[in-house]
Protein backbone atom coordinates (compact mmCIF):
# COMPACT_ATOMS: atom_id res chain seq x y z
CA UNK A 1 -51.16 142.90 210.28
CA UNK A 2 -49.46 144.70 213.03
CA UNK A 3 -50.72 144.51 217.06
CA UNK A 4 -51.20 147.45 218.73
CA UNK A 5 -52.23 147.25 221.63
CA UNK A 6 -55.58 145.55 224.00
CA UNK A 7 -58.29 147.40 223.16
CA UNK A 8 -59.27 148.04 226.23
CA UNK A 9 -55.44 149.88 226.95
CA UNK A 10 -56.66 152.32 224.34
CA UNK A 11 -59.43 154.51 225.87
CA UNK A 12 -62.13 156.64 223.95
CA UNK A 13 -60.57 159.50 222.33
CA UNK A 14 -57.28 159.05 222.64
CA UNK A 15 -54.53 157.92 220.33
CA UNK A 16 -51.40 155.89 219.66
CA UNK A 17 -48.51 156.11 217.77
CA UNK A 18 -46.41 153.00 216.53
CA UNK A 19 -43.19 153.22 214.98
CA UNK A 20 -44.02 151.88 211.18
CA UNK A 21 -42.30 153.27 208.82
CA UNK A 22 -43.65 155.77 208.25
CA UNK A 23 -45.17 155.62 211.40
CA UNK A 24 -49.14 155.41 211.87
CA UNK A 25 -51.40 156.58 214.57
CA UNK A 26 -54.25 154.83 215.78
CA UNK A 27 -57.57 156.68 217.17
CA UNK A 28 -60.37 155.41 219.25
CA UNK A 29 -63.13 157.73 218.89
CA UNK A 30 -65.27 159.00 221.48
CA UNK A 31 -68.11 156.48 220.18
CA UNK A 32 -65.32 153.68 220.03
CA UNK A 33 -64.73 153.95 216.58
CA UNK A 34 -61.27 153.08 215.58
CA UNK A 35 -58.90 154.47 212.73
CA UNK A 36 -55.64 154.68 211.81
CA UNK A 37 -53.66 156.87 209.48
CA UNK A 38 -50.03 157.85 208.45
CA UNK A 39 -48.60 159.79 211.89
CA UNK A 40 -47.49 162.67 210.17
CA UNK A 41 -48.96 165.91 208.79
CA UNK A 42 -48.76 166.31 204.98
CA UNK A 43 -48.07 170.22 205.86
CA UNK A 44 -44.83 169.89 208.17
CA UNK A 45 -43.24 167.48 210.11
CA UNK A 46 -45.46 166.99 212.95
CA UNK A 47 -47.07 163.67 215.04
CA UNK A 48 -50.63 163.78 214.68
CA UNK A 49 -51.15 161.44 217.38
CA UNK A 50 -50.03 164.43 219.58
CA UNK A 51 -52.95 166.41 217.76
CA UNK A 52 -56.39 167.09 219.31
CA UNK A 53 -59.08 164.53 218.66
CA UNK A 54 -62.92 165.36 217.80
CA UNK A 55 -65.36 163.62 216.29
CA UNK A 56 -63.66 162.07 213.42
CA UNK A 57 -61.40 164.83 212.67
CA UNK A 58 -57.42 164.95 214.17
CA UNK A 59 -56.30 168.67 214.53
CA UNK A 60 -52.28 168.53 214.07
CA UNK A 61 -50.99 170.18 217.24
CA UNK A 62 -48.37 172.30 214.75
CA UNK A 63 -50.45 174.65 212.20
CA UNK A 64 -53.68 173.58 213.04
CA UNK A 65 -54.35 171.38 210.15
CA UNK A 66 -57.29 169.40 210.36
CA UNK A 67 -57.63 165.47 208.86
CA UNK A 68 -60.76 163.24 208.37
CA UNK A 69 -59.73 159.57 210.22
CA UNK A 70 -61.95 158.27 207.56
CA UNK A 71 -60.52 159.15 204.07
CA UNK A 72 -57.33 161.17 205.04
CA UNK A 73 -58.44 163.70 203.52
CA UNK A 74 -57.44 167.20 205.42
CA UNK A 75 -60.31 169.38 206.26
CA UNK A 76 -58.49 172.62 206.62
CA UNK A 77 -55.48 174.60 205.76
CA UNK A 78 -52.83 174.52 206.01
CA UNK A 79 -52.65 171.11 204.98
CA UNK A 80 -53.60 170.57 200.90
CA UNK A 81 -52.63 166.60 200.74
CA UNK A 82 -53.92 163.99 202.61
CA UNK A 83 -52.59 161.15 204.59
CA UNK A 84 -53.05 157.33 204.24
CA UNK A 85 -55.28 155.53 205.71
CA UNK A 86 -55.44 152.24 207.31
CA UNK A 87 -57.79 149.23 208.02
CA UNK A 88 -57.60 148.58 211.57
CA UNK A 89 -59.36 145.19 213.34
CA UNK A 90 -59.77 143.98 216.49
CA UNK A 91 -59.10 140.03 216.92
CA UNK A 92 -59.28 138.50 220.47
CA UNK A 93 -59.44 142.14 222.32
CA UNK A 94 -55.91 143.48 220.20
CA UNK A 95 -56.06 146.20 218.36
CA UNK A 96 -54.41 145.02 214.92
CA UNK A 97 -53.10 147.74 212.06
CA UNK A 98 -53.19 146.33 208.23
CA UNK A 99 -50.58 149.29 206.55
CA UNK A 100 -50.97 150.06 203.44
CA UNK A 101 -47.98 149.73 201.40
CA UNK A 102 -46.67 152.94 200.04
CA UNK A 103 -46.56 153.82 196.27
CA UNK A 104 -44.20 152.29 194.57
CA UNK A 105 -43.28 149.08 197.28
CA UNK A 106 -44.45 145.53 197.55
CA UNK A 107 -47.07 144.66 199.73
């Protein structure tokens, strides 16, 4: 479990990247949802927390790509492979990240 940030330092649809490796971005929604996935488009090199945030969906501020905060799962192309996804709480007003472990590591 990683801390993020206060929630209340994170406003509605914004983002924020922390340096994980890889590193993740974390997304309040505009309804106050909050997600977090890997940071970096599965199509190029590029921070998705820099990307544009609606709804649910991250645009990567590169190609245009599109990703669903809730499965990964890219929405549009360029992108073809999604990202991971991460369980994110909230535990005395911090935001806390639980990474997945990546394929093939320990948890």
């Amino acid at each position: 479990m990683i801390p993020v940030c206060r929630l209340e330092d994170l406003p509605e649809g914004e983002s924020v990247r922390i340096g994980t490796t890889p590193p993740t971005a974390v997304f309040r929604t505009d309804d106050g949802e909050l997600y977090a996935i890997d940071d970096t488009c599965t199509h190029q090199d590029a921070s998705l927390s820099e990307g544009w945030l609606e709804g649910c969906l991250v645009e990567c501020p590169l190609h245009a790509a599109s990703f669903d905060l809730r499965t990964g799962r890219p929405t549009s192309l360029p992108a073809r492979r999604p990202v991971r996804t991460h369980r994110v709480t909230v535990e005395d007003g911090v935001v806390h990240v639980h990474v997945t472990a990546q394929e093939g590591t320990a948890a």
